[in-house]
PDB file of N, CA and C in Angstrom:
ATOM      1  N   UNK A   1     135.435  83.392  74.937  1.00  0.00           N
ATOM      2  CA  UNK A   1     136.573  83.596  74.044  1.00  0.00           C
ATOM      3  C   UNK A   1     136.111  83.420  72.595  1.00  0.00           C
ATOM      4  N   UNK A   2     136.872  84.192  71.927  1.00  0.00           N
ATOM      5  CA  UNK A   2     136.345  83.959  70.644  1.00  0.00           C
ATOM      6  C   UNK A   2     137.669  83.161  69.796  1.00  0.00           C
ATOM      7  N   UNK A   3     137.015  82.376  68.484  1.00  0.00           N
ATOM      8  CA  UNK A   3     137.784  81.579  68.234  1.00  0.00           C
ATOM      9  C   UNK A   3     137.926  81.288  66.490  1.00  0.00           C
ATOM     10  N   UNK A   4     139.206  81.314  65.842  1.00  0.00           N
ATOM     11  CA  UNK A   4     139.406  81.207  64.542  1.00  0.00           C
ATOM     12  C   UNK A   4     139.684  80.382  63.865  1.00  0.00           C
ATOM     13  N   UNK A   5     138.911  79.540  63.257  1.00  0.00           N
ATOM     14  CA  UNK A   5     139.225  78.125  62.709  1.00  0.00           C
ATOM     15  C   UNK A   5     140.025  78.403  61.511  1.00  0.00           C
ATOM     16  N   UNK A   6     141.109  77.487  60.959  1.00  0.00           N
ATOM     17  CA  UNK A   6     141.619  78.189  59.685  1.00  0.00           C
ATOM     18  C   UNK A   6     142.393  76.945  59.212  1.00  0.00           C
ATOM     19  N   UNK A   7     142.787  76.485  57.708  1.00  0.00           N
ATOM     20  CA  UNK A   7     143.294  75.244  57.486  1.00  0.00           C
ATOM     21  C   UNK A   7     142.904  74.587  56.200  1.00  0.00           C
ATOM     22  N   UNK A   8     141.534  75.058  56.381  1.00  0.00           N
ATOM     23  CA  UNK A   8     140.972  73.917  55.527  1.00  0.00           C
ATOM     24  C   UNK A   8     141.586  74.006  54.196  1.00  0.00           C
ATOM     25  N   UNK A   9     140.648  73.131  53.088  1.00  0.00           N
ATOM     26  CA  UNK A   9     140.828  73.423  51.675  1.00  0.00           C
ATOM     27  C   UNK A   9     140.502  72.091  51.004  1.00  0.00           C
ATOM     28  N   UNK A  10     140.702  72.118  49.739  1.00  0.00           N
ATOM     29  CA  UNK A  10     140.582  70.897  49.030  1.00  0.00           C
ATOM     30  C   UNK A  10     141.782  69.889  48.841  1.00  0.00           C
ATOM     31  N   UNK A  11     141.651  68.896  48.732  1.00  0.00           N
ATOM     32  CA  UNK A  11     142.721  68.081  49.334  1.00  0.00           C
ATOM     33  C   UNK A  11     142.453  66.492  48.407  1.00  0.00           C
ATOM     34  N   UNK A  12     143.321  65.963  47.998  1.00  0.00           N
ATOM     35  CA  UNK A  12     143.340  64.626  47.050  1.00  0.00           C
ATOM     36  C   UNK A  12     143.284  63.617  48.060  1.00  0.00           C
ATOM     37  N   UNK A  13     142.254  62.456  47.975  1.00  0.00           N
ATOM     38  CA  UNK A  13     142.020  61.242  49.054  1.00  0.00           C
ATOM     39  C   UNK A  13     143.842  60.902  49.152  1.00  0.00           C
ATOM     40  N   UNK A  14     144.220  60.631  50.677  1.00  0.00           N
ATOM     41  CA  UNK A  14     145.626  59.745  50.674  1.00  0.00           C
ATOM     42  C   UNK A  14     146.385  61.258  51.801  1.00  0.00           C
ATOM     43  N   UNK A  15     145.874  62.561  50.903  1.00  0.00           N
ATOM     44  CA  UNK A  15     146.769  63.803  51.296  1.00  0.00           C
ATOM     45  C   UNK A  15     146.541  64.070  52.705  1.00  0.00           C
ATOM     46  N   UNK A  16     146.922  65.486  53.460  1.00  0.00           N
ATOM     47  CA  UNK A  16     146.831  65.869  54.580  1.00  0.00           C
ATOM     48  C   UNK A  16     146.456  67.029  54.879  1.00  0.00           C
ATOM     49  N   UNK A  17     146.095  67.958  55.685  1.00  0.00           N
ATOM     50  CA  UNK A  17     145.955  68.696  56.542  1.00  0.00           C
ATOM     51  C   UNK A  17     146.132  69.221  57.806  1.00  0.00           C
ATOM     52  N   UNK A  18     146.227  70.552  57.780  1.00  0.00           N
ATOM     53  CA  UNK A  18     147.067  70.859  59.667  1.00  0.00           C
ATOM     54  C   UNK A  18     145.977  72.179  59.127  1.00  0.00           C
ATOM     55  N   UNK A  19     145.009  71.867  60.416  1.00  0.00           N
ATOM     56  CA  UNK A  19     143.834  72.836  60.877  1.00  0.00           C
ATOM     57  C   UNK A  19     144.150  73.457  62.444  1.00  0.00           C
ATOM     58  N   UNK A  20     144.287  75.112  62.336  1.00  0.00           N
ATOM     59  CA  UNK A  20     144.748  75.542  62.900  1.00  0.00           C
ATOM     60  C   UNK A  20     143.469  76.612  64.076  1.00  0.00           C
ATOM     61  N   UNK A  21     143.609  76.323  65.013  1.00  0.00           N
ATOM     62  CA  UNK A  21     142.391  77.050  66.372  1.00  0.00           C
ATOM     63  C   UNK A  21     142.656  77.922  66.776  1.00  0.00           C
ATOM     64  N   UNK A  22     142.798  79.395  66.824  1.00  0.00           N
ATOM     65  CA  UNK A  22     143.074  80.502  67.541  1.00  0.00           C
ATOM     66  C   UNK A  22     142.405  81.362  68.185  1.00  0.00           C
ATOM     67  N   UNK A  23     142.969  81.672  69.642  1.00  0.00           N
ATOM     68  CA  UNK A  23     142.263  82.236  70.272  1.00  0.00           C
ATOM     69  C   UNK A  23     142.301  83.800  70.091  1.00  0.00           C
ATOM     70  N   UNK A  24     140.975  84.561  70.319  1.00  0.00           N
ATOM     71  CA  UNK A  24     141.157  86.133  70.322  1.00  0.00           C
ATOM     72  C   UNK A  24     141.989  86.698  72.003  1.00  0.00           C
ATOM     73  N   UNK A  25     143.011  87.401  71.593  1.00  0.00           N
ATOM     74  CA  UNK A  25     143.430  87.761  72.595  1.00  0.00           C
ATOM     75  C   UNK A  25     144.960  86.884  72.783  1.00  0.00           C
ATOM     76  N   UNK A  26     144.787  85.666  71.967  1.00  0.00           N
ATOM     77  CA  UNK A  26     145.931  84.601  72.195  1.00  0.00           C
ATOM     78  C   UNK A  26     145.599  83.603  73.244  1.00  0.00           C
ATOM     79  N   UNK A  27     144.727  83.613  74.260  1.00  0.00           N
ATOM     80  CA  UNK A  27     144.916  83.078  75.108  1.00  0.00           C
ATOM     81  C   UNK A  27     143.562  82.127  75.081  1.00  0.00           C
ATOM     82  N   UNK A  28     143.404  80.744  75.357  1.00  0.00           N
ATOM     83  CA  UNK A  28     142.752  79.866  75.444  1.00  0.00           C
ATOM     84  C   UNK A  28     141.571  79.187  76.710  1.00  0.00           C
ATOM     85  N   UNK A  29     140.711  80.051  77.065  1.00  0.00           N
ATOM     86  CA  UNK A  29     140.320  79.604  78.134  1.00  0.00           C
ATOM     87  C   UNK A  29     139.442  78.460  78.722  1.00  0.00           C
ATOM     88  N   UNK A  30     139.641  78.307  79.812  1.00  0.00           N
ATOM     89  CA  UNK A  30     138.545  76.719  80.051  1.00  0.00           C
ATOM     90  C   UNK A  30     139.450  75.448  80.467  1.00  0.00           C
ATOM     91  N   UNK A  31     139.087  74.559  80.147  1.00  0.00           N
ATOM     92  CA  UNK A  31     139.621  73.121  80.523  1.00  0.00           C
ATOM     93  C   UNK A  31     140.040  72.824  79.209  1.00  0.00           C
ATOM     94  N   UNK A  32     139.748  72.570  78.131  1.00  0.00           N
ATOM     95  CA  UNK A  32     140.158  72.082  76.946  1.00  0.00           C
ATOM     96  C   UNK A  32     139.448  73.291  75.611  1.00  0.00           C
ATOM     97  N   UNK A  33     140.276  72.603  74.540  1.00  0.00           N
ATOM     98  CA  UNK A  33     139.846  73.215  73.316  1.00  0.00           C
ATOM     99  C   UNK A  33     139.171  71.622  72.579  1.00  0.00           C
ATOM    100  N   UNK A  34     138.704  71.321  71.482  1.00  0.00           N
ATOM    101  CA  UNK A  34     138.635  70.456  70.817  1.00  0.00           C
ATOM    102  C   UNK A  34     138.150  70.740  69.455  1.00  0.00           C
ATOM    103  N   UNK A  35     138.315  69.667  68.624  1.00  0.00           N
ATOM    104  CA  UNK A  35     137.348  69.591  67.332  1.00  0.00           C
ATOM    105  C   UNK A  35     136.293  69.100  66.764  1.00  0.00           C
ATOM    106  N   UNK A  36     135.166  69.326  66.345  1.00  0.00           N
ATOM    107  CA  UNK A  36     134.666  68.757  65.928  1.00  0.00           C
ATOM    108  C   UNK A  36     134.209  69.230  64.297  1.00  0.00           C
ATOM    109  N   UNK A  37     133.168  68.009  63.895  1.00  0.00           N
ATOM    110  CA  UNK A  37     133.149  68.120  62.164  1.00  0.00           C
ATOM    111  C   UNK A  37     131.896  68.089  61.988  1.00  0.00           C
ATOM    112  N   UNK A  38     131.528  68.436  61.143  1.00  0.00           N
ATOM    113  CA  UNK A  38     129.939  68.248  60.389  1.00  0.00           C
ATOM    114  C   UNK A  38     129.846  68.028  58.853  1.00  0.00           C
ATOM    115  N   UNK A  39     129.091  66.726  58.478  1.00  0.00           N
ATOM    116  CA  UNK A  39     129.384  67.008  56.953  1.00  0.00           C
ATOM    117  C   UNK A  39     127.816  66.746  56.645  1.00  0.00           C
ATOM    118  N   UNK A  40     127.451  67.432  55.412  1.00  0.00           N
ATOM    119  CA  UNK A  40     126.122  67.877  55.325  1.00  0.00           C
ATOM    120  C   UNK A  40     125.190  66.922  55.246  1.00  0.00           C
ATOM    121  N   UNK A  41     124.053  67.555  56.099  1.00  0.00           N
ATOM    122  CA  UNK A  41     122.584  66.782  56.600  1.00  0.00           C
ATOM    123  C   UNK A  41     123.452  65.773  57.472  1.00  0.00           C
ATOM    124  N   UNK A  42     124.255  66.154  58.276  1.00  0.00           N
ATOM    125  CA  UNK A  42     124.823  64.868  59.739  1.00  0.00           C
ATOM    126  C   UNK A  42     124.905  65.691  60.787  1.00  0.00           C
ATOM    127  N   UNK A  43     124.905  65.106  61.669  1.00  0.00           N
ATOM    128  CA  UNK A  43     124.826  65.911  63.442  1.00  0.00           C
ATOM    129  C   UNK A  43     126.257  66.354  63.240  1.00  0.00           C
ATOM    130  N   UNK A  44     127.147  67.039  64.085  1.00  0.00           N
ATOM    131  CA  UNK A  44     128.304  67.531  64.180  1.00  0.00           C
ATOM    132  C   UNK A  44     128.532  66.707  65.625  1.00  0.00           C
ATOM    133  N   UNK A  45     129.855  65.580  65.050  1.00  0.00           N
ATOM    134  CA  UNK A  45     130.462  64.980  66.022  1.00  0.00           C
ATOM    135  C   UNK A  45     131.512  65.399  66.222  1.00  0.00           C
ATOM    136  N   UNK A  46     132.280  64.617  67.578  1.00  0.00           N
ATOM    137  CA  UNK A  46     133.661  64.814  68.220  1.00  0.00           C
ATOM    138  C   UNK A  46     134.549  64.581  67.517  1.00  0.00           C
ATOM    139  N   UNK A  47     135.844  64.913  67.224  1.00  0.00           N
ATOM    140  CA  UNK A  47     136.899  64.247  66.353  1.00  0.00           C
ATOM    141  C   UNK A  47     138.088  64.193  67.577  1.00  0.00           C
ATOM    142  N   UNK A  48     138.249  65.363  67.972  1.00  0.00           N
ATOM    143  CA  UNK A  48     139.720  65.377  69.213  1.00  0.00           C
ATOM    144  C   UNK A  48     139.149  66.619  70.130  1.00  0.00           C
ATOM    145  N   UNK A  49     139.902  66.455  71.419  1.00  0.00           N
ATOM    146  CA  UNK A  49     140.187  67.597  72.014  1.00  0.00           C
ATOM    147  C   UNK A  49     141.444  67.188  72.995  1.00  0.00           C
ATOM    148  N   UNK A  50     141.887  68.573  73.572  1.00  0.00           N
ATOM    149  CA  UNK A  50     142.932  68.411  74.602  1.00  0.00           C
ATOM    150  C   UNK A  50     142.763  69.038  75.736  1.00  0.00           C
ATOM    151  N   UNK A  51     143.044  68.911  76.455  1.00  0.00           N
ATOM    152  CA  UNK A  51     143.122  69.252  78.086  1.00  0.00           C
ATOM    153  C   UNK A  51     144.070  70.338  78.066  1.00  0.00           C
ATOM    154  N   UNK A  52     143.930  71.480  78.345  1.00  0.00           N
ATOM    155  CA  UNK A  52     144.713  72.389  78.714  1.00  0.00           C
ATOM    156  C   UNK A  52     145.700  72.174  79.656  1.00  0.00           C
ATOM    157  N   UNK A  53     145.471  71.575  80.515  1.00  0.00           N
ATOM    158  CA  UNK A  53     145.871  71.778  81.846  1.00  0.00           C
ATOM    159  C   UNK A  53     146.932  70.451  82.156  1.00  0.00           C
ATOM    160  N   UNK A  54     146.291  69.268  81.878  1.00  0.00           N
ATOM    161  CA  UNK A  54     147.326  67.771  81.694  1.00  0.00           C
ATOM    162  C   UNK A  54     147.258  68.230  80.570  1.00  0.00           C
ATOM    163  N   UNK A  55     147.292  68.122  79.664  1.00  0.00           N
ATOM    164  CA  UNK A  55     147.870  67.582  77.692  1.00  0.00           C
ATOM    165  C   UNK A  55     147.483  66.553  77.380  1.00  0.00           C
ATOM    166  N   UNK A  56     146.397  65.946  77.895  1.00  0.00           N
ATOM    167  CA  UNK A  56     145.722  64.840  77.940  1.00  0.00           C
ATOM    168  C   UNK A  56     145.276  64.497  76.648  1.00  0.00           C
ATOM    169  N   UNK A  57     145.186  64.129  76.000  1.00  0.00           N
ATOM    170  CA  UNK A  57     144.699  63.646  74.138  1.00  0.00           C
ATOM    171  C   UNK A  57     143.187  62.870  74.448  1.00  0.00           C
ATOM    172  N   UNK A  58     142.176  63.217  73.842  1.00  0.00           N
ATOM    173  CA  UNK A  58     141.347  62.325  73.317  1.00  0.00           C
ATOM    174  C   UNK A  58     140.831  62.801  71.965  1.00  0.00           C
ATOM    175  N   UNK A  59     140.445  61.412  71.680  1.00  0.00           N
ATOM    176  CA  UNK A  59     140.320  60.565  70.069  1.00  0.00           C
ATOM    177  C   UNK A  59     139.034  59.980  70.174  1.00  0.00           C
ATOM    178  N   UNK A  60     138.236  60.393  68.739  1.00  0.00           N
ATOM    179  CA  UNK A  60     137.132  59.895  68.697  1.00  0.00           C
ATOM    180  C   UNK A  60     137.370  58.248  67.540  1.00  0.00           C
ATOM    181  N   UNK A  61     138.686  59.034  66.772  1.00  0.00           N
ATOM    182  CA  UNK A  61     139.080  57.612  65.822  1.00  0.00           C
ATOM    183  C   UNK A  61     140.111  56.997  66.385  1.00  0.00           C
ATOM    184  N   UNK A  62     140.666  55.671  66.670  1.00  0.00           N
ATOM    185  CA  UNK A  62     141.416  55.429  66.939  1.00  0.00           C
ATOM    186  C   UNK A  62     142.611  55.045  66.292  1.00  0.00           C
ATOM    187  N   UNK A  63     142.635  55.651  64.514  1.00  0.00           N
ATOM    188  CA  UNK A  63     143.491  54.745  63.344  1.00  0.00           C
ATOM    189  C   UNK A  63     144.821  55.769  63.501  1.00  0.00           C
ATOM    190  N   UNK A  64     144.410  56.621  64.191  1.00  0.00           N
ATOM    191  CA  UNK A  64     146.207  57.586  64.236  1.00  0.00           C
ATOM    192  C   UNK A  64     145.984  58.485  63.326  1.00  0.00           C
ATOM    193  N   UNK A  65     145.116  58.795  62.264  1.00  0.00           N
ATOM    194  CA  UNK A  65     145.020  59.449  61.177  1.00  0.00           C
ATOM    195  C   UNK A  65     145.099  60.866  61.855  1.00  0.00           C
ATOM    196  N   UNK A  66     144.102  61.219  63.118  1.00  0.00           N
ATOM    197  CA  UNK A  66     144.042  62.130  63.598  1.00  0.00           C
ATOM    198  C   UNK A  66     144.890  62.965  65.048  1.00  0.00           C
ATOM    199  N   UNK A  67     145.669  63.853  64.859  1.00  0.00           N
ATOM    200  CA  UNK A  67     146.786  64.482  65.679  1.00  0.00           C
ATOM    201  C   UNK A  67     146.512  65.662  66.883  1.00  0.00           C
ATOM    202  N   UNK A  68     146.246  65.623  68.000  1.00  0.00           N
ATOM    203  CA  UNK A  68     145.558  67.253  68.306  1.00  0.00           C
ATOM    204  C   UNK A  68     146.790  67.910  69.201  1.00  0.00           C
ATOM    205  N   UNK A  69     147.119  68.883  69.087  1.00  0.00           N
ATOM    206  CA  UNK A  69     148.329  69.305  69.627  1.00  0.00           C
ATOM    207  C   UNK A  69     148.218  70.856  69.994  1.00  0.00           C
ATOM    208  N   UNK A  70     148.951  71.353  70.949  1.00  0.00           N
ATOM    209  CA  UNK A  70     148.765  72.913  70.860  1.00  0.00           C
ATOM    210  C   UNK A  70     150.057  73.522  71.029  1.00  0.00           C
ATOM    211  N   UNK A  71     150.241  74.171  69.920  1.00  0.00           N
ATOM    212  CA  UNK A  71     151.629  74.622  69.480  1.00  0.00           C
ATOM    213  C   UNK A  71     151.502  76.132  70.569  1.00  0.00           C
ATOM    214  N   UNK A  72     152.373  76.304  71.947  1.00  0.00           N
ATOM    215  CA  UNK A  72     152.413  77.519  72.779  1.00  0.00           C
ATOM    216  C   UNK A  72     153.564  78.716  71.986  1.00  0.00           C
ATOM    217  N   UNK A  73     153.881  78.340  70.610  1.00  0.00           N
ATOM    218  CA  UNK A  73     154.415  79.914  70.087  1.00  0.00           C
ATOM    219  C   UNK A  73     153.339  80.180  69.801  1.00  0.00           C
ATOM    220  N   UNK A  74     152.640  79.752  68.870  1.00  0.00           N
ATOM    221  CA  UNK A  74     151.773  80.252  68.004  1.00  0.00           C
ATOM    222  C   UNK A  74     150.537  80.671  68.956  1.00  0.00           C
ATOM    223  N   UNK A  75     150.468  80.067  69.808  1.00  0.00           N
ATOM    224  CA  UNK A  75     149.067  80.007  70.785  1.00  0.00           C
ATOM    225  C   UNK A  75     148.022  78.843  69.928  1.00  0.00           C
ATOM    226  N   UNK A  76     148.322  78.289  69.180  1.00  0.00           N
ATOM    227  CA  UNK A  76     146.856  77.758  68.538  1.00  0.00           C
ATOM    228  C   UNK A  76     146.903  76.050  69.137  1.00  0.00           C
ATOM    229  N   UNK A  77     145.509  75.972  69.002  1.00  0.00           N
ATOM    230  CA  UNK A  77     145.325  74.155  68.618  1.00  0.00           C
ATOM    231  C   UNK A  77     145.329  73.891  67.662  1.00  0.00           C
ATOM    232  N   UNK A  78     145.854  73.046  66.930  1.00  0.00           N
ATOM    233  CA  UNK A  78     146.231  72.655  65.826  1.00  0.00           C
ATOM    234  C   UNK A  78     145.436  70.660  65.418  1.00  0.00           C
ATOM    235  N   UNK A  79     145.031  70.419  64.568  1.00  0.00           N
ATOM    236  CA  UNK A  79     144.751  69.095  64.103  1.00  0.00           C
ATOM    237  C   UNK A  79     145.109  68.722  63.010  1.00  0.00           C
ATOM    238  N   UNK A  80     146.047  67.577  62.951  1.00  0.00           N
ATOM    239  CA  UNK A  80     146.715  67.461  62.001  1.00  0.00           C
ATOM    240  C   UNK A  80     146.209  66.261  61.434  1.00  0.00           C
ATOM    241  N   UNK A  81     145.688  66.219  60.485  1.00  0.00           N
ATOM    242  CA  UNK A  81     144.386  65.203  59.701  1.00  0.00           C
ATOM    243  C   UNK A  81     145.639  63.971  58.401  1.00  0.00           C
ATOM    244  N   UNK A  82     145.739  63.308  58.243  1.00  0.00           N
ATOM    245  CA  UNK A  82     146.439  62.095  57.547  1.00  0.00           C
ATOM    246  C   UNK A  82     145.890  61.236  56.912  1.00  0.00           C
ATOM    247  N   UNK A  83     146.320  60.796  55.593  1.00  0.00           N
ATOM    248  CA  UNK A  83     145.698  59.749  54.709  1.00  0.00           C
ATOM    249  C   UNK A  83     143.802  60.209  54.992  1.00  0.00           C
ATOM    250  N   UNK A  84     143.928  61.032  54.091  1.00  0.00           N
ATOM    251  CA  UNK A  84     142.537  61.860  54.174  1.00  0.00           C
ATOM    252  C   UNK A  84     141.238  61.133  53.122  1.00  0.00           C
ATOM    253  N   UNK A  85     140.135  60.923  53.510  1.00  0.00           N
ATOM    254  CA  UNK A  85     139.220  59.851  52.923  1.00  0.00           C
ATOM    255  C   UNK A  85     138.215  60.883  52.584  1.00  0.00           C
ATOM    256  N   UNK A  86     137.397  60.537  51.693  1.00  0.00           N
ATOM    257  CA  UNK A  86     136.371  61.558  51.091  1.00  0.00           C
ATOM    258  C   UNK A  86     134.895  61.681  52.637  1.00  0.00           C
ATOM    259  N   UNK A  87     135.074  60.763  52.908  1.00  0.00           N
ATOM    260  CA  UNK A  87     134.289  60.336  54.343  1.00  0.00           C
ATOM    261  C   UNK A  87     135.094  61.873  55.173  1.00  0.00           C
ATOM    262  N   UNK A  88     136.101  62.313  55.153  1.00  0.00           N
ATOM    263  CA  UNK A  88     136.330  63.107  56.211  1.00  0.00           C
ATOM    264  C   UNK A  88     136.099  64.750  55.707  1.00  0.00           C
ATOM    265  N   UNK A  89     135.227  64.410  54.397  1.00  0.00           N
ATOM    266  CA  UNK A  89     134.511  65.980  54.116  1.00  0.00           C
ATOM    267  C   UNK A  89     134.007  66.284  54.960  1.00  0.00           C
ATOM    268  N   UNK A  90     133.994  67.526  55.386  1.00  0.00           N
ATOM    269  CA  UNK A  90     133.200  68.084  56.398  1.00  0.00           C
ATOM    270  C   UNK A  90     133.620  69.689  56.377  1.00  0.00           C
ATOM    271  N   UNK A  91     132.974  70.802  57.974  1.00  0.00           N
ATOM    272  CA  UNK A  91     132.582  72.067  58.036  1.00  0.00           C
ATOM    273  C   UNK A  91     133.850  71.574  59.371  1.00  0.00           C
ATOM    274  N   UNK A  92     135.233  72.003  59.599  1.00  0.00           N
ATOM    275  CA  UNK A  92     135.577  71.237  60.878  1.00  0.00           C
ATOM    276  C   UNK A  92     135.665  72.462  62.500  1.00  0.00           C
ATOM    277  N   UNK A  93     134.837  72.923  63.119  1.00  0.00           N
ATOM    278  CA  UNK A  93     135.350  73.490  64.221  1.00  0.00           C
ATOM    279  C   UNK A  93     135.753  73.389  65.252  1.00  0.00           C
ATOM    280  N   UNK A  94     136.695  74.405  65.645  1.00  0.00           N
ATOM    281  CA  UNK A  94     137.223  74.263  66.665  1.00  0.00           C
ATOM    282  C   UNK A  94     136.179  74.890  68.408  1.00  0.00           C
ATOM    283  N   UNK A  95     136.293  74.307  69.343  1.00  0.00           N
ATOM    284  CA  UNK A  95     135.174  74.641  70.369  1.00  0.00           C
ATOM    285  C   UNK A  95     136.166  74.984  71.409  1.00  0.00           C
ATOM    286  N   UNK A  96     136.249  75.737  72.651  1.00  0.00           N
ATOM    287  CA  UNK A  96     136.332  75.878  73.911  1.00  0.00           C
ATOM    288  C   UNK A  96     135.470  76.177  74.873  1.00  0.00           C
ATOM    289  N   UNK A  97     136.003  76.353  76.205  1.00  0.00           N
ATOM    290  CA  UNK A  97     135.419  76.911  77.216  1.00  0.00           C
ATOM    291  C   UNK A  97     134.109  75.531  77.548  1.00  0.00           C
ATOM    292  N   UNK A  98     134.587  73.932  77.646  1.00  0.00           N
ATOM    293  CA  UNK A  98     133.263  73.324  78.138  1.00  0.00           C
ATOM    294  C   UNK A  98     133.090  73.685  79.503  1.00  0.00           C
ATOM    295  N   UNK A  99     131.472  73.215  79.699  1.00  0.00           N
ATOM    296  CA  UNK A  99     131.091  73.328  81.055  1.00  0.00           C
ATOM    297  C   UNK A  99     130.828  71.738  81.913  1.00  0.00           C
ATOM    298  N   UNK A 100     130.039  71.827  82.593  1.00  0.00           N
ATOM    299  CA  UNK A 100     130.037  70.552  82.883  1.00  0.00           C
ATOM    300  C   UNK A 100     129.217  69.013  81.813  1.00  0.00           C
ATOM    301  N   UNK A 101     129.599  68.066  81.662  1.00  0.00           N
ATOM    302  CA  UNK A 101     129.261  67.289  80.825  1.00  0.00           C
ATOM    303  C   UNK A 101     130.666  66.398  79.991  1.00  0.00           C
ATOM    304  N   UNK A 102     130.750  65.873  79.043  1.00  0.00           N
ATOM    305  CA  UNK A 102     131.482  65.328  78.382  1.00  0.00           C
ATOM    306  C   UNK A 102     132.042  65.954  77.312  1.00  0.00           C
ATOM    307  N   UNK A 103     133.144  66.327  76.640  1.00  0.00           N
ATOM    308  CA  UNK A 103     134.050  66.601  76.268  1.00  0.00           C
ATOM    309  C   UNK A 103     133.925  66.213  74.875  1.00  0.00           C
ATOM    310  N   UNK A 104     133.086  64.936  74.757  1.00  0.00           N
ATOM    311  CA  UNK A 104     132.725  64.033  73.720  1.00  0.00           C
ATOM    312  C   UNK A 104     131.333  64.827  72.815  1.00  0.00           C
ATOM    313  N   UNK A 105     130.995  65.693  73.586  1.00  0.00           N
ATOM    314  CA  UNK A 105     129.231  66.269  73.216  1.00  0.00           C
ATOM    315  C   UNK A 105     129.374  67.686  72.796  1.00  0.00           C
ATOM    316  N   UNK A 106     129.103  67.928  72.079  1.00  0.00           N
ATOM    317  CA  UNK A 106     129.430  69.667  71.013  1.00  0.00           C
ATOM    318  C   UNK A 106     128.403  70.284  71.976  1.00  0.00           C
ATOM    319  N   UNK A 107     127.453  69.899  72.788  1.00  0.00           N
ATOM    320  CA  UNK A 107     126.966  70.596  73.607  1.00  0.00           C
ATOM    321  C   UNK A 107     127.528  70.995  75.411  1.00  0.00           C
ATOM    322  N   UNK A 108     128.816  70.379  75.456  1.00  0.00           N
ATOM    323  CA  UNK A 108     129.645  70.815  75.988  1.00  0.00           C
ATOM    324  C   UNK A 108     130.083  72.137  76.239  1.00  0.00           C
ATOM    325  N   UNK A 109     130.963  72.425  74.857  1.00  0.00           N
ATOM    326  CA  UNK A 109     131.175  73.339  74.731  1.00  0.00           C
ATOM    327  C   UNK A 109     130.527  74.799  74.346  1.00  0.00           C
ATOM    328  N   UNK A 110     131.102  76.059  75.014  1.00  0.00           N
ATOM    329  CA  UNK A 110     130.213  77.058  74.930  1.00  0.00           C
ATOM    330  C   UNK A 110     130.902  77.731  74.008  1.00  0.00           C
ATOM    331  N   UNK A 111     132.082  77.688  73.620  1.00  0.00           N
ATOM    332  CA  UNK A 111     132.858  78.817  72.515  1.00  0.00           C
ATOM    333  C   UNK A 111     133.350  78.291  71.258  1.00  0.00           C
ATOM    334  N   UNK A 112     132.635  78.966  70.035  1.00  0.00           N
ATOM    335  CA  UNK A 112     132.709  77.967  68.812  1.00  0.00           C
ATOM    336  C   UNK A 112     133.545  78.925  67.910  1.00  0.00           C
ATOM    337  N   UNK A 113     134.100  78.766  67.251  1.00  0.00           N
ATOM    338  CA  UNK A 113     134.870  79.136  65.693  1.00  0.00           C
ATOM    339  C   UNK A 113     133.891  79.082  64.600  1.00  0.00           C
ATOM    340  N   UNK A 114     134.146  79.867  63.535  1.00  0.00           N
ATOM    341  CA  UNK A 114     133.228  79.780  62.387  1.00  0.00           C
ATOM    342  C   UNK A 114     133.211  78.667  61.360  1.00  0.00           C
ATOM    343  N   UNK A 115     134.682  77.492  61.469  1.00  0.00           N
ATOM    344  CA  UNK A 115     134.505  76.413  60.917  1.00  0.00           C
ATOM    345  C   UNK A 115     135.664  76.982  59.707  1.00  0.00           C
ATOM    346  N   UNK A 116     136.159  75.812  59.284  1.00  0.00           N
ATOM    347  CA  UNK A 116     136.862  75.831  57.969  1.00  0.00           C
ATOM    348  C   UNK A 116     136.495  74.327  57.447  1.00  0.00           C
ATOM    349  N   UNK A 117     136.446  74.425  55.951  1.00  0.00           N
ATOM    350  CA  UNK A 117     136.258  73.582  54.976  1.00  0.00           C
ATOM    351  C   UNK A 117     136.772  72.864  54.682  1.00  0.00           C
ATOM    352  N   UNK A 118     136.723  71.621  54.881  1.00  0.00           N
ATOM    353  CA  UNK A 118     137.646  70.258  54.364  1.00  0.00           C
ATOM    354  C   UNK A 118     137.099  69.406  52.755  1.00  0.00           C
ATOM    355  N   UNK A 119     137.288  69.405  51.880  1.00  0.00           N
ATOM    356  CA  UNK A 119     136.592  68.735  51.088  1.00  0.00           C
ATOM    357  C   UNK A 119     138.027  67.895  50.304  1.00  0.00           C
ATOM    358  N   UNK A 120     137.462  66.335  50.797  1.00  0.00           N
ATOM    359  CA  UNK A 120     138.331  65.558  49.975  1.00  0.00           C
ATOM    360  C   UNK A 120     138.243  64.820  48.721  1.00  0.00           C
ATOM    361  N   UNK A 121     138.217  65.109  47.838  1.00  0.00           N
ATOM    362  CA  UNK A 121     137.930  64.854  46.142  1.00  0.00           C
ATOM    363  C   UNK A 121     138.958  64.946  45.177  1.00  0.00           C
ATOM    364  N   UNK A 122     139.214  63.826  44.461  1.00  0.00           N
ATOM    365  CA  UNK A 122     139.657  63.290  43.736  1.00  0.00           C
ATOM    366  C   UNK A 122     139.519  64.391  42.232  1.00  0.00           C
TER     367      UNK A 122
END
């Protein structure tokens, strides 16, 4: 599946964001979608994903800042980012279609988005 990351932008430390995942075709395949982030010269870690199938939530932060939800008008996954810290600059994509492994590991997943831009600065 192919996949459209979209959301980002520049954003004042404190503000928010709603980063939006779409599938080609509309439709989402696999066990889960999730997110992950990369901010430059760092590995690209987990932030959220969801379970298609239960609605199951996992969280790589546990402060609530971070929301993962999948809105079925729109078809998308959506992450809704809160009290935003310059720490949460990053490249953020959205992934589907994992295979076997953890959910937690960007090498999980086989279907990536091109990423949208988060930069939080004052």
């Amino acid at each position: 599946v192919q996949l459209q990351a979209s959301g980002g932008g520049l954003v004042q430390p404190g503000g928010s964001l709603r980063l939006s995942c779409a599938a080609s075709g509309g439709t989402f395949s696999g066990q889960a979608v999730a997110w992950f982030r990369q901010a430059p010269g760092k590995e690209r870690e987990f932030v959220a994903a969801i379970s298609l199938s239960a609605g199951s939530l996992y969280y790589q932060d546990s402060s609530g800042r971070f929301t993962i939800s999948k809105d079925n008008a729109k078809n998308t996954v959506d992450l809704q980012v809160n009290s935003l810290k310059p720490d949460d600059t990053a490249v953020y994509y959205c992934a589907a279609d994992p295979t076997r492994g953890s959910w937690y590991s960007s090498k999980t997943f086989s279907s990536w988005g091109q990423g949208t831009q988060v930069t939080v600065s004052s």
